[in-house]
C-alpha atoms as a PDB file:
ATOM      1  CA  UNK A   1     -16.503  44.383  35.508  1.00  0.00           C
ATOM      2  CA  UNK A   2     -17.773  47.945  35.016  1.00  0.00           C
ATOM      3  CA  UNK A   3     -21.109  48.842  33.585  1.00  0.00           C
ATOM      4  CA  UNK A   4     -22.771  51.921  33.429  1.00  0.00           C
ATOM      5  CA  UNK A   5     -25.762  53.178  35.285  1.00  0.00           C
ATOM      6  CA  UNK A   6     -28.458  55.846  34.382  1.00  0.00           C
ATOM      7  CA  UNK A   7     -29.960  57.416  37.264  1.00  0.00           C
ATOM      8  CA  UNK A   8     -32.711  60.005  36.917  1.00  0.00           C
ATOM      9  CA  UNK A   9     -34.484  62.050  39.613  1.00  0.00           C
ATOM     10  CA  UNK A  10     -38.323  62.121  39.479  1.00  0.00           C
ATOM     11  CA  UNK A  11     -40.846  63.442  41.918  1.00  0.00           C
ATOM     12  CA  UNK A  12     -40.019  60.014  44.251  1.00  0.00           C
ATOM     13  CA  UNK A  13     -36.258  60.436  44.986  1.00  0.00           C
ATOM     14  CA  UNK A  14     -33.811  58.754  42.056  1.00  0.00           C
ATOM     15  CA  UNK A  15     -34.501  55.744  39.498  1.00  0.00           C
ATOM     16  CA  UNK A  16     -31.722  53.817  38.558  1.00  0.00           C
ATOM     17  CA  UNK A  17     -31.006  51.443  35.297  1.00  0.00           C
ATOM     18  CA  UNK A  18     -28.507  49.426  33.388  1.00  0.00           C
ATOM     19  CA  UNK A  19     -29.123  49.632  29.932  1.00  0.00           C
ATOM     20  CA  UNK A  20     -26.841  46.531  29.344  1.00  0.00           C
ATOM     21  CA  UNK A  21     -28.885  44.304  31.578  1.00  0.00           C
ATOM     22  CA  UNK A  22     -32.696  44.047  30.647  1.00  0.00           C
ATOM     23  CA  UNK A  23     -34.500  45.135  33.656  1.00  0.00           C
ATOM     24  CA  UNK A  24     -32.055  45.633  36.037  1.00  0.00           C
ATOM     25  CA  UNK A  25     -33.636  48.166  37.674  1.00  0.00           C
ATOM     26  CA  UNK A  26     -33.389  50.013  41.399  1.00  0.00           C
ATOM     27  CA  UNK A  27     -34.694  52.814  43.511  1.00  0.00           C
ATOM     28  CA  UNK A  28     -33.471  55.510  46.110  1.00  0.00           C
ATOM     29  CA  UNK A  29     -34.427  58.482  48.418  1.00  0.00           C
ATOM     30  CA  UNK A  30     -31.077  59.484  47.309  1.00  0.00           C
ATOM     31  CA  UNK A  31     -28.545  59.608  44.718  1.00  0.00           C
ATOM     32  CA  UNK A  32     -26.590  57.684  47.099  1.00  0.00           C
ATOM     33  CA  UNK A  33     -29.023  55.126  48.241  1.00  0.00           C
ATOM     34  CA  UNK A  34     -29.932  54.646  44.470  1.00  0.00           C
ATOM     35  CA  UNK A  35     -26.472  54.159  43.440  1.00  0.00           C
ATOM     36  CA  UNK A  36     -26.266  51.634  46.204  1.00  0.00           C
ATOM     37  CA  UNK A  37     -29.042  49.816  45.250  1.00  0.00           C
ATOM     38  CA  UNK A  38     -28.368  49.708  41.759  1.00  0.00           C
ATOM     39  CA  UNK A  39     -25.130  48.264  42.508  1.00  0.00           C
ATOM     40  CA  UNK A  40     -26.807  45.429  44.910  1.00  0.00           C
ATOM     41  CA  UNK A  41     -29.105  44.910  42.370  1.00  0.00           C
ATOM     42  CA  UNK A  42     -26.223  43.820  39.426  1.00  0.00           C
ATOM     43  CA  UNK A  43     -24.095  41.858  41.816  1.00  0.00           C
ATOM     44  CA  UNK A  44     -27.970  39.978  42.526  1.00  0.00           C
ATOM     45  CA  UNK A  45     -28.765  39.442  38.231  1.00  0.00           C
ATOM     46  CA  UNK A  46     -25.170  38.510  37.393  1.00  0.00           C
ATOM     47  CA  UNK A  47     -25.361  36.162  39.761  1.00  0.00           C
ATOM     48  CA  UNK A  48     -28.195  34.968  38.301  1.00  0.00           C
ATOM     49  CA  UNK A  49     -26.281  34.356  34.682  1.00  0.00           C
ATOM     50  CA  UNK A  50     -25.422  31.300  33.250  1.00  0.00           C
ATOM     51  CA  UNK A  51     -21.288  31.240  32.818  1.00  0.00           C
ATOM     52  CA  UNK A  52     -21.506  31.536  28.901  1.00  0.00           C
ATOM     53  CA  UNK A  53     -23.745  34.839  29.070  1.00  0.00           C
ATOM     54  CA  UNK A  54     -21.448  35.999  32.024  1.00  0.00           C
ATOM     55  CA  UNK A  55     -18.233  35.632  29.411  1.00  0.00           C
ATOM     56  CA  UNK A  56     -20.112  37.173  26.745  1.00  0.00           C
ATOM     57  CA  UNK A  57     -21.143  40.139  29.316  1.00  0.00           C
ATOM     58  CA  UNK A  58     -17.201  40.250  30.224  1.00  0.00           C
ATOM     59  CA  UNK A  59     -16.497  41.230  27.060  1.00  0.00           C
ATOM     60  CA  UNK A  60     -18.782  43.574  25.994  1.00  0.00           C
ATOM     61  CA  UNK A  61     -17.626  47.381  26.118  1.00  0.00           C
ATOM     62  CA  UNK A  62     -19.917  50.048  25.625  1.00  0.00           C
ATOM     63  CA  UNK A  63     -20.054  53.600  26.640  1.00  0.00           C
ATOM     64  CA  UNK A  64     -22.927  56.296  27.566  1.00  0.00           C
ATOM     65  CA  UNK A  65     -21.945  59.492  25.638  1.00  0.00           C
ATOM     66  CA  UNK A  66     -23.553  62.484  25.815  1.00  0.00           C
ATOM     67  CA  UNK A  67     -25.153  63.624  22.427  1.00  0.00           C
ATOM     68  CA  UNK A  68     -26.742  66.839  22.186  1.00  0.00           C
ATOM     69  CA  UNK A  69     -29.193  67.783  19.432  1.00  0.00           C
ATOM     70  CA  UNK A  70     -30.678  71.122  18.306  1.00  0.00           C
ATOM     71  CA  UNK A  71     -34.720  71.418  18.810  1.00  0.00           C
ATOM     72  CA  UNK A  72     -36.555  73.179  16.361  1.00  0.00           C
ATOM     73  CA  UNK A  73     -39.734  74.416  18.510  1.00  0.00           C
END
């Protein structure tokens, strides 16, 4: 299964998200520790799905695309 990931820096070390799978949520020093943890920390909520929202999880496709807007300041 592949999902995607948002990880931010911030004055801590790195926060890291899935936006697919309501607070599923991690932390890091690094970008590599928080990519790590983030990835312990799906394997730990899917297992945590029933088999019917696993499925429906399965087949769900969505992308992060980068959209960039023009600021009026």
């Amino acid at each position: 299964m592949l999902l995607n990931a948002v990880i931010e820096k911030d004055e801590d070390g790195y926060f890291a998200y899935v936006p697919s799978l309501q607070g599923c949520v991690s932390q890091g020093g690094s970008y590599e520790e928080a990519l790590k943890n983030i990835k312990e920390a799906i394997e730990l909520y899917l297992e945590t799905l029933e088999a019917d929202e696993l499925a429906f999880l399965s087949k769900k496709d969505s992308v992060i695309a980068p959209i960039e807007v023009a600021l009026n300041a």
